[in-house]
C-alpha atoms as a PDB file:
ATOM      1  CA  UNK A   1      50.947 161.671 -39.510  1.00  0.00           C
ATOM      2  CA  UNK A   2      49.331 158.650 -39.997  1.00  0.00           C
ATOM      3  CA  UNK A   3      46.267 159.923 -37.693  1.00  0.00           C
ATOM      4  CA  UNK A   4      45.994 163.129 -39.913  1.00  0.00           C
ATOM      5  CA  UNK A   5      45.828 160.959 -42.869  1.00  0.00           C
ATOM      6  CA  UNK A   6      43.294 158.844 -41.577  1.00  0.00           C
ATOM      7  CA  UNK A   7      41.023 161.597 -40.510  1.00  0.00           C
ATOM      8  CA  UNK A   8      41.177 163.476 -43.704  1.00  0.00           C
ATOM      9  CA  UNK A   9      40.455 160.324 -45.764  1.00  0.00           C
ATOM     10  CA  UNK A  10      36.858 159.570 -43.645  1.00  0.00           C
ATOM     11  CA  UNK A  11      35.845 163.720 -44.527  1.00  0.00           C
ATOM     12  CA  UNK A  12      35.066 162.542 -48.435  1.00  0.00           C
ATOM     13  CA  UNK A  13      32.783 159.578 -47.396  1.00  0.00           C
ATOM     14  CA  UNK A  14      31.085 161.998 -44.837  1.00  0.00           C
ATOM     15  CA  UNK A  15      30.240 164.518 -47.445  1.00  0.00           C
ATOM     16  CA  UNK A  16      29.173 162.027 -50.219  1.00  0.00           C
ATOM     17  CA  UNK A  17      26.543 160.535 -47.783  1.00  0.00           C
ATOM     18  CA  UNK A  18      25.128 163.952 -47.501  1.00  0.00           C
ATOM     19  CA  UNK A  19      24.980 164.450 -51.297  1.00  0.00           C
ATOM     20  CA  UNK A  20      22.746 161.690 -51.862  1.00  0.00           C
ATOM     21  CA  UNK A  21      20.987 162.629 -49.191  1.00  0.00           C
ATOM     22  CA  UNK A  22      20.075 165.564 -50.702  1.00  0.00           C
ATOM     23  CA  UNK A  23      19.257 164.092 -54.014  1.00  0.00           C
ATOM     24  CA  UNK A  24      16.849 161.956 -52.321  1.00  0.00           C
ATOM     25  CA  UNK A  25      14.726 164.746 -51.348  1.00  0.00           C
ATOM     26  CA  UNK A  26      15.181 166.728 -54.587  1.00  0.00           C
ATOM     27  CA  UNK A  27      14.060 164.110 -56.510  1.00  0.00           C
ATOM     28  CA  UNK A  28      10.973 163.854 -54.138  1.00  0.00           C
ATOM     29  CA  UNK A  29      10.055 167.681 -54.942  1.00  0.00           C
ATOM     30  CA  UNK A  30      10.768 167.041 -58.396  1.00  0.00           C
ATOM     31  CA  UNK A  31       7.786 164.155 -58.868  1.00  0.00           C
ATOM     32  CA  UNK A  32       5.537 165.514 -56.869  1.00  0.00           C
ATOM     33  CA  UNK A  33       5.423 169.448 -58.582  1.00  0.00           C
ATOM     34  CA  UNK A  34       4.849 168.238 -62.251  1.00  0.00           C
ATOM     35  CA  UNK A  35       8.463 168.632 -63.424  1.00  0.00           C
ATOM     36  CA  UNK A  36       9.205 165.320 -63.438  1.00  0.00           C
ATOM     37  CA  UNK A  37       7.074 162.065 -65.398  1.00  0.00           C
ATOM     38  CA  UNK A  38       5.865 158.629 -64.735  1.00  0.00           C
ATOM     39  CA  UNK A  39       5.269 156.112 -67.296  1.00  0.00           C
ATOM     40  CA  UNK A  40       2.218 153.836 -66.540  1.00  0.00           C
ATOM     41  CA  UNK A  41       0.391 151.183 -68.777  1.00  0.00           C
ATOM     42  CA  UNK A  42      -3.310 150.142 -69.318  1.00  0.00           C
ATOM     43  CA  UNK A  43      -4.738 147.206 -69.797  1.00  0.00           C
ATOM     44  CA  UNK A  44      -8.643 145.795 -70.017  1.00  0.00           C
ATOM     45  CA  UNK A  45     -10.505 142.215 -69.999  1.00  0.00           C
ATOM     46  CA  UNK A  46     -13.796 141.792 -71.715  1.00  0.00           C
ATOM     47  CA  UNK A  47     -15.541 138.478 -71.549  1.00  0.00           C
ATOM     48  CA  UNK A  48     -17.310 137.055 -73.625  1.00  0.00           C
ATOM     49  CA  UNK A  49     -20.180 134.399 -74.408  1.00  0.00           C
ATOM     50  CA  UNK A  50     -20.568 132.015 -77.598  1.00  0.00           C
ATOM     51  CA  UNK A  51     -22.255 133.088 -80.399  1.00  0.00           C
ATOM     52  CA  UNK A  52     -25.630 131.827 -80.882  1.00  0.00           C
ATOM     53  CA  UNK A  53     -26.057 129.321 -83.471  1.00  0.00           C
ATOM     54  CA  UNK A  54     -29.076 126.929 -84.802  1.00  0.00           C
ATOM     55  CA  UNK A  55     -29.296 123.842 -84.475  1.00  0.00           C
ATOM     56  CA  UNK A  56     -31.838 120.744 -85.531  1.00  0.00           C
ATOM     57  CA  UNK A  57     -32.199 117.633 -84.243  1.00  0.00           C
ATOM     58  CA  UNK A  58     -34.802 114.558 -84.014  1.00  0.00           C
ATOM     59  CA  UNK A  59     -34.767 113.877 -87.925  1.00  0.00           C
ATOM     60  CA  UNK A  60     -35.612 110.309 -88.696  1.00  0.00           C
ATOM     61  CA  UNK A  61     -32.593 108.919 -90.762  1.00  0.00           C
ATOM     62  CA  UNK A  62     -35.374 106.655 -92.414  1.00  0.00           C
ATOM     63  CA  UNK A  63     -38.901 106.792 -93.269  1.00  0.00           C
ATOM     64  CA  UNK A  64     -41.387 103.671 -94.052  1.00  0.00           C
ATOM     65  CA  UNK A  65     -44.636 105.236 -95.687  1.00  0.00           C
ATOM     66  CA  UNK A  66     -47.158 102.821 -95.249  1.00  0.00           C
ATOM     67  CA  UNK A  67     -51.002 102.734 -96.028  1.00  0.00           C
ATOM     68  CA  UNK A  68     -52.983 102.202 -92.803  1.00  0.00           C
ATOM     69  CA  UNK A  69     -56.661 102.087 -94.108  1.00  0.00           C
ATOM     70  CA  UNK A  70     -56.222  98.349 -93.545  1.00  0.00           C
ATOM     71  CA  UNK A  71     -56.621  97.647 -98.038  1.00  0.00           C
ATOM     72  CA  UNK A  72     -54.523  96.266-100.353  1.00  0.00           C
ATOM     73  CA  UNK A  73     -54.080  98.153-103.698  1.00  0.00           C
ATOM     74  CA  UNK A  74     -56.898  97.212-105.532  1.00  0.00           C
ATOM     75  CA  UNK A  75     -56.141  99.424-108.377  1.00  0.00           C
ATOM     76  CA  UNK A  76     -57.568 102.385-106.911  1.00  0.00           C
ATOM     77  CA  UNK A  77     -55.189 104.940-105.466  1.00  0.00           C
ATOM     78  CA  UNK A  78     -53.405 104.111-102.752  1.00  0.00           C
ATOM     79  CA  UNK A  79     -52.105 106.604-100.103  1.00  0.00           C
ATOM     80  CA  UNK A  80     -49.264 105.897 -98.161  1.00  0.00           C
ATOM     81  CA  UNK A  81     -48.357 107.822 -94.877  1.00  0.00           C
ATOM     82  CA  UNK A  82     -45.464 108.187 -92.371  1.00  0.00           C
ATOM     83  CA  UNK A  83     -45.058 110.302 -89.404  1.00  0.00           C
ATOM     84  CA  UNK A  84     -41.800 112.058 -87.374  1.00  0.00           C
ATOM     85  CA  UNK A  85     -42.277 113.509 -84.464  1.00  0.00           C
ATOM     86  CA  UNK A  86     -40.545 115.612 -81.946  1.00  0.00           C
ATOM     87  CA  UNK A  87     -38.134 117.325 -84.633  1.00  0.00           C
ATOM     88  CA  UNK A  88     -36.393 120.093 -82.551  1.00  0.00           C
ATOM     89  CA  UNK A  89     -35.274 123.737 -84.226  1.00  0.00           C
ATOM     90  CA  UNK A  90     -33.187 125.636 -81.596  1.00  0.00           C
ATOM     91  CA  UNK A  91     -31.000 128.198 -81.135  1.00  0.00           C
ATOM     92  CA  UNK A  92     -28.338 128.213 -78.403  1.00  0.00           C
ATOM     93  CA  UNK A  93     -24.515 128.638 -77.441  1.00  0.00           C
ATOM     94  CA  UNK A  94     -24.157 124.714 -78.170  1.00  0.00           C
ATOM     95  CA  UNK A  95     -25.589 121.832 -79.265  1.00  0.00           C
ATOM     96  CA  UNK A  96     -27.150 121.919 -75.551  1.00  0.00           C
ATOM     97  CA  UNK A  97     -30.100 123.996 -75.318  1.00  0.00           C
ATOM     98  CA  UNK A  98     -30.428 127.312 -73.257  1.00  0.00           C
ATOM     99  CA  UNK A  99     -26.785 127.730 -73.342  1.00  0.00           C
ATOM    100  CA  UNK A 100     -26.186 131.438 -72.634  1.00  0.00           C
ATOM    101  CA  UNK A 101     -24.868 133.364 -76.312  1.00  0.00           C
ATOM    102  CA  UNK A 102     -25.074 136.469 -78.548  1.00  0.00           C
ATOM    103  CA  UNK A 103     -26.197 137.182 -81.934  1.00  0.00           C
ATOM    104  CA  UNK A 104     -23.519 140.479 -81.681  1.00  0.00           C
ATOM    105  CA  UNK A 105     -26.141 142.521 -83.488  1.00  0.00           C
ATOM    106  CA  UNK A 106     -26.804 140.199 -86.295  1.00  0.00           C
ATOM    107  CA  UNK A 107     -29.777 139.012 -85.256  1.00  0.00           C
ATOM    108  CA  UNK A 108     -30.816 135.639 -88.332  1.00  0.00           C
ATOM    109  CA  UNK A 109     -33.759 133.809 -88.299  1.00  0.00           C
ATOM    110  CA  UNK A 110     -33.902 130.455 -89.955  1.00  0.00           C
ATOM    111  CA  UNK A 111     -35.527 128.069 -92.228  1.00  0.00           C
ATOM    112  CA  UNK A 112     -35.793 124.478 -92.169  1.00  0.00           C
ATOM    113  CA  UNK A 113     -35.330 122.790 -95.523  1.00  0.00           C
ATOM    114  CA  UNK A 114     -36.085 120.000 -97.101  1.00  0.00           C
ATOM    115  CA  UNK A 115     -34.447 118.884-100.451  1.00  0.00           C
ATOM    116  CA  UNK A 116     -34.418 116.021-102.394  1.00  0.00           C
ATOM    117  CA  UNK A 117     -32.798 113.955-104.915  1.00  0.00           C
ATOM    118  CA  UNK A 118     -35.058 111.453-107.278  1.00  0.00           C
ATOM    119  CA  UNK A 119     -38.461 111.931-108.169  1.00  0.00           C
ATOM    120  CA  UNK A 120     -39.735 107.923-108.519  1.00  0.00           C
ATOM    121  CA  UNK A 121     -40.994 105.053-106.034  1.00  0.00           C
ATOM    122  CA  UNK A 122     -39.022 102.320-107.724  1.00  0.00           C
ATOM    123  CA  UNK A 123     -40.000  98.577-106.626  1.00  0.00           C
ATOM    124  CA  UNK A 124     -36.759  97.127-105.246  1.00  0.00           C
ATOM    125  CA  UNK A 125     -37.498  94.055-107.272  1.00  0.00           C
ATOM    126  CA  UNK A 126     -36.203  95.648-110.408  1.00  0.00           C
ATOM    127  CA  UNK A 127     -37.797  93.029-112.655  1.00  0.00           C
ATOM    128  CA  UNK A 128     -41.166  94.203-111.802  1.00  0.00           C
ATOM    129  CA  UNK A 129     -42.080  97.553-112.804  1.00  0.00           C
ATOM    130  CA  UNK A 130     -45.505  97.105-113.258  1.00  0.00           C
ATOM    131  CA  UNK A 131     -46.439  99.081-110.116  1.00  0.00           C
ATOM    132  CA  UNK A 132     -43.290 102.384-110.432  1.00  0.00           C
ATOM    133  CA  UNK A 133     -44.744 105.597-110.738  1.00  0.00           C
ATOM    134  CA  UNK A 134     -42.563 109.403-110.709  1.00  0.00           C
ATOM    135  CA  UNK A 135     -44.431 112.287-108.718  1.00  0.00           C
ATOM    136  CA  UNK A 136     -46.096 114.129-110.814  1.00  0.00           C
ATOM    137  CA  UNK A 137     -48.026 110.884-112.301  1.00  0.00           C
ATOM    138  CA  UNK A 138     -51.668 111.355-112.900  1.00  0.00           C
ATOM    139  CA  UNK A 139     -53.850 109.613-110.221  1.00  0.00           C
ATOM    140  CA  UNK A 140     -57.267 108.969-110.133  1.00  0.00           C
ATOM    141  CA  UNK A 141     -58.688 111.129-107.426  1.00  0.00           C
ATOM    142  CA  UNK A 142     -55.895 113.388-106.651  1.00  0.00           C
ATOM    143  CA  UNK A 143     -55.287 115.198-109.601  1.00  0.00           C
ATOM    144  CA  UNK A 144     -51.223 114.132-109.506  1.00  0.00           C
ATOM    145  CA  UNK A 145     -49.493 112.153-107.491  1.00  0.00           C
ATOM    146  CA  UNK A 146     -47.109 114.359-104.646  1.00  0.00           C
ATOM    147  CA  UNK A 147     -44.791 113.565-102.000  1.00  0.00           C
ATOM    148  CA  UNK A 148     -46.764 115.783 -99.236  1.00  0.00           C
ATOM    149  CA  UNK A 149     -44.784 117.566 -96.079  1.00  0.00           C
ATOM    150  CA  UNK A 150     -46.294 118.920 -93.197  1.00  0.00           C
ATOM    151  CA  UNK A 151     -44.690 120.333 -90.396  1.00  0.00           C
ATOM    152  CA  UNK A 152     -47.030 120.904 -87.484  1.00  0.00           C
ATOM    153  CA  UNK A 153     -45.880 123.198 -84.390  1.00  0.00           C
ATOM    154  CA  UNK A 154     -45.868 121.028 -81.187  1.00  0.00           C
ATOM    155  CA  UNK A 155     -44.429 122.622 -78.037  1.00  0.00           C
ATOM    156  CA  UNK A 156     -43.260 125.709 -80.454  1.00  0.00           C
ATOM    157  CA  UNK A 157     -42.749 129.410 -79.854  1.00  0.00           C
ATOM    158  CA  UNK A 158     -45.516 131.747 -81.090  1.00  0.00           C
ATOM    159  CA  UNK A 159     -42.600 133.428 -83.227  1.00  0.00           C
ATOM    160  CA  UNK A 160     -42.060 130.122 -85.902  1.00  0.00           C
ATOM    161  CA  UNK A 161     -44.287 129.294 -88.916  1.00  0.00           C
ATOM    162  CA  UNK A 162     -45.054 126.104 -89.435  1.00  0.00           C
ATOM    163  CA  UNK A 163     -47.947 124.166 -90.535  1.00  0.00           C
ATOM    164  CA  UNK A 164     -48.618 124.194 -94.110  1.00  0.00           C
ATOM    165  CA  UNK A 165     -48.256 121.161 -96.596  1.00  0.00           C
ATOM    166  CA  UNK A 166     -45.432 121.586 -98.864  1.00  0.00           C
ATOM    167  CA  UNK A 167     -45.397 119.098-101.730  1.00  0.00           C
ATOM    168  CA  UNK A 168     -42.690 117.421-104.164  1.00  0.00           C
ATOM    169  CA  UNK A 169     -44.858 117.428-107.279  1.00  0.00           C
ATOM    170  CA  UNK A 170     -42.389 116.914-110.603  1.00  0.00           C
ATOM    171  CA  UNK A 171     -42.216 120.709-110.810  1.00  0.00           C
ATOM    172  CA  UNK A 172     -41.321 121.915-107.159  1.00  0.00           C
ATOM    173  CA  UNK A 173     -37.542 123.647-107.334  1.00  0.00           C
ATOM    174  CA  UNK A 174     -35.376 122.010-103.964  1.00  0.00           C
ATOM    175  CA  UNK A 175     -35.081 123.137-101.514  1.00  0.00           C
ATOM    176  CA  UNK A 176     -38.819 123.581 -99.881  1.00  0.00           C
ATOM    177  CA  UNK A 177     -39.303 125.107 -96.461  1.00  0.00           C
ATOM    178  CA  UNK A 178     -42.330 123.888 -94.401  1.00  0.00           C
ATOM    179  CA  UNK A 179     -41.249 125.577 -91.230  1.00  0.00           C
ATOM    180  CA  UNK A 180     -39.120 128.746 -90.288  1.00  0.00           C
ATOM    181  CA  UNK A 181     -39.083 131.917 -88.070  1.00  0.00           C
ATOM    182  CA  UNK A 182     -37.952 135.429 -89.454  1.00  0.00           C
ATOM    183  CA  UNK A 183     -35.077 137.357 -88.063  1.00  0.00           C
ATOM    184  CA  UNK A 184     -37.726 139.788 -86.235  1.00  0.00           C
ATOM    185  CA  UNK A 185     -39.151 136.733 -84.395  1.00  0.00           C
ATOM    186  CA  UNK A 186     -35.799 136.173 -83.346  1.00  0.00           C
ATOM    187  CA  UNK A 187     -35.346 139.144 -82.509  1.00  0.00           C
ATOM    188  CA  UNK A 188     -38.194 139.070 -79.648  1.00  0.00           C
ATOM    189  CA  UNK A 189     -35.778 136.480 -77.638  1.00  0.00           C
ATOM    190  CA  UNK A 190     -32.979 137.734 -75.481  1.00  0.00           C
ATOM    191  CA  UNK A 191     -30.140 134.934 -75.118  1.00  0.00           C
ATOM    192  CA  UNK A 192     -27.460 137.247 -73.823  1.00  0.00           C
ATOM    193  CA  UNK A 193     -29.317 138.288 -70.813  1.00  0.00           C
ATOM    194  CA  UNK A 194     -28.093 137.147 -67.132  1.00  0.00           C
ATOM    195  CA  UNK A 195     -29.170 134.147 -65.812  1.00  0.00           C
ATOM    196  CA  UNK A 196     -31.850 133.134 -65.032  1.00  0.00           C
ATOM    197  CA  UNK A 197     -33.307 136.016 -67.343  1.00  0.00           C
ATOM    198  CA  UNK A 198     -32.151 134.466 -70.783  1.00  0.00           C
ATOM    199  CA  UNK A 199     -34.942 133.853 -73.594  1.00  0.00           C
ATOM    200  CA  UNK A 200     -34.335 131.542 -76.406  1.00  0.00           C
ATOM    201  CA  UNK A 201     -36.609 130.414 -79.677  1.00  0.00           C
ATOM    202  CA  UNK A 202     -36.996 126.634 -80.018  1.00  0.00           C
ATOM    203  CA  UNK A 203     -39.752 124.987 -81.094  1.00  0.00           C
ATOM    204  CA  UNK A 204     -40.378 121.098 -81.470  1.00  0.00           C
ATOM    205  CA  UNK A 205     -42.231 120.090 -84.657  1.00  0.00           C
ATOM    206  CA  UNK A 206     -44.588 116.948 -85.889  1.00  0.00           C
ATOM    207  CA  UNK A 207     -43.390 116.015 -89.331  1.00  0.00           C
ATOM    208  CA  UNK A 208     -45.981 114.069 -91.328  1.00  0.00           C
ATOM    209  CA  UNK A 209     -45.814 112.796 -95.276  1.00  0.00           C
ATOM    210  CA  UNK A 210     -47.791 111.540 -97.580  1.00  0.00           C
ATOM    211  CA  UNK A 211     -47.913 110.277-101.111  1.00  0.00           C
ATOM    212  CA  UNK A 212     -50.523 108.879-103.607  1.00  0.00           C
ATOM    213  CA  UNK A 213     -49.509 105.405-105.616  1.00  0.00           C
ATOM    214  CA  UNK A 214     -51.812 106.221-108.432  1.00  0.00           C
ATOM    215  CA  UNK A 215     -54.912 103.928-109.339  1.00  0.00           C
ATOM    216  CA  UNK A 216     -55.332 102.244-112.608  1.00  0.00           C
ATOM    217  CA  UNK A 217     -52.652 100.150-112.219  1.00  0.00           C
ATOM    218  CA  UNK A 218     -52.388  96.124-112.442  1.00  0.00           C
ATOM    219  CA  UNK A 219     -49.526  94.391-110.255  1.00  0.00           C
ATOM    220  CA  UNK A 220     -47.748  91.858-112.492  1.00  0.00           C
ATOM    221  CA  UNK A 221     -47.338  89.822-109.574  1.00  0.00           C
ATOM    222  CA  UNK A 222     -50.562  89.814-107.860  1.00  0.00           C
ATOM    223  CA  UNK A 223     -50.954  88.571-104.127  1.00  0.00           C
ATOM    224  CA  UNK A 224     -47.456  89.437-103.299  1.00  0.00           C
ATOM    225  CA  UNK A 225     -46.481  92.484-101.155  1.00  0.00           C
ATOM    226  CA  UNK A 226     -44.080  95.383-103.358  1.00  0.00           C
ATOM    227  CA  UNK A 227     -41.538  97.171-101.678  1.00  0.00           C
ATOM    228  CA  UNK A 228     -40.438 100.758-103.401  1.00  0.00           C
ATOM    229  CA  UNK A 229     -37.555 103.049-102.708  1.00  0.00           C
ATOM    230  CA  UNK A 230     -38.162 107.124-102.776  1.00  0.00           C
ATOM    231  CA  UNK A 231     -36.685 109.837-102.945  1.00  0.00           C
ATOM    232  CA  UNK A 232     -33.917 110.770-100.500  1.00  0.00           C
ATOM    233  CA  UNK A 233     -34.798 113.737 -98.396  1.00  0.00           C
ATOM    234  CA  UNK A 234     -32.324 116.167 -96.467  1.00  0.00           C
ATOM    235  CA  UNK A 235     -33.687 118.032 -93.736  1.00  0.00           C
ATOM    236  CA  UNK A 236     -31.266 120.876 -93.079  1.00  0.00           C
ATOM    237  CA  UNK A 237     -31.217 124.286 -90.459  1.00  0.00           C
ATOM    238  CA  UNK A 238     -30.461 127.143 -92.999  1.00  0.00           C
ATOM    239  CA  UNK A 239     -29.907 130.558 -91.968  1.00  0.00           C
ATOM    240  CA  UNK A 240     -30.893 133.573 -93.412  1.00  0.00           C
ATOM    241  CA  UNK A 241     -28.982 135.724 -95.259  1.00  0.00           C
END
């Protein structure tokens, strides 16, 4: 009895084995003719570079104009020069030039600026006036006296203009713009490409200035050496709109 029970109990084990055997195989057929599904997901990477940006650098924080004729003012008109070169206009992925970027189909070009605030060479001795003048002052030579820019191209890509004198003159609206390239000139460079076959606009400038202390004019303190502040210039990289 106990064998018969025994025997009969291993029969539904047997028979379940075979069942699942049988839906392995079923479920086989099933994927592989179309009536069954399976789920799958998609994913992507894109990399990408910095955008391209301007930059400007090489801007003296101070300027001295100075008359180098060897004269004193003698009551003729006195010009007074300064020079500052080797300011740099780039464009690049950073501050560090010929890094690799993308305008992303908004190609700007860019302007540099100038602007000011004042209009008068004030003697720092503010007792003794006798020797201020305001651009726009009548000289004697020079028709009125201006605060002259001139950014020359040095080592500069045919693309940027630069060159001509721009001048603060007591009726000149801020800001002025003695250098700049367009957005087609930009447009000729190609930053994005693979190295080593990246282009990139930059172009190093020679910034000179000059103003005129009128003649006509009769130091109160004669034999000593006056001193004026300016105007305070910004020199800014402004993009176009």
């Amino acid at each position: 009895m106990n064998n018969k029970i025994k025997a009969f109990a291993i029969l539904p084990i047997a028979i379940s084995l075979t069942f699942l055997g049988l839906q392995a195989v079923t479920s086989s057929i099933a994927a592989t003719t179309g009536e069954g599904s399976t789920p799958a997901t998609t994913g992507a990477t894109a990399q990408t570079i910095e955008d391209c940006e301007w930059y400007l650098n090489g801007v003296a924080s101070e300027l001295s104009l100075i008359n180098d004729t060897g004269m004193e003012y003698v009551g003729d008109d006195y010009t007074l020069t300064a020079s500052d070169a080797s300011v740099n206009v780039y464009f690049s992925g950073t501050e560090v030039e010929d890094e690799r970027c993308s305008f992303y189909d908004d190609v700007r070009g860019a302007g540099v600026d100038v602007s000011w605030l004042g209009e008068a060479f004030s003697n720092i001795d503010v007792t003794d006036t006798s020797l201020d003048w305001d651009l726009g002052d009548i000289t004697e030579e020079a028709g009125v006296s201006s605060l002259d820019i001139t950014y020359t191209a040095g080592t500069c890509d045919a693309a940027f203009t630069a060159g001509s004198a721009v001048s603060i003159d007591g009726t000149a609206t801020s800001p002025l713009t003695p250098a700049s390239i367009s957005d087609v000139g930009t447009g000729t460079f190609n930053p994005s490409a693979a190295d080593p076959g990246a282009t990139f606009a930059k172009c190093t400038l020679d910034a000179s200035y000059s103003v005129v202390l009128p003649g006509s004019r009769t130091p109160a303190n004669p034999g000593t050496s006056y001193i004026f502040t300016g105007p305070a210039l910004t020199t800014t990289i402004t993009v176009n709109e």
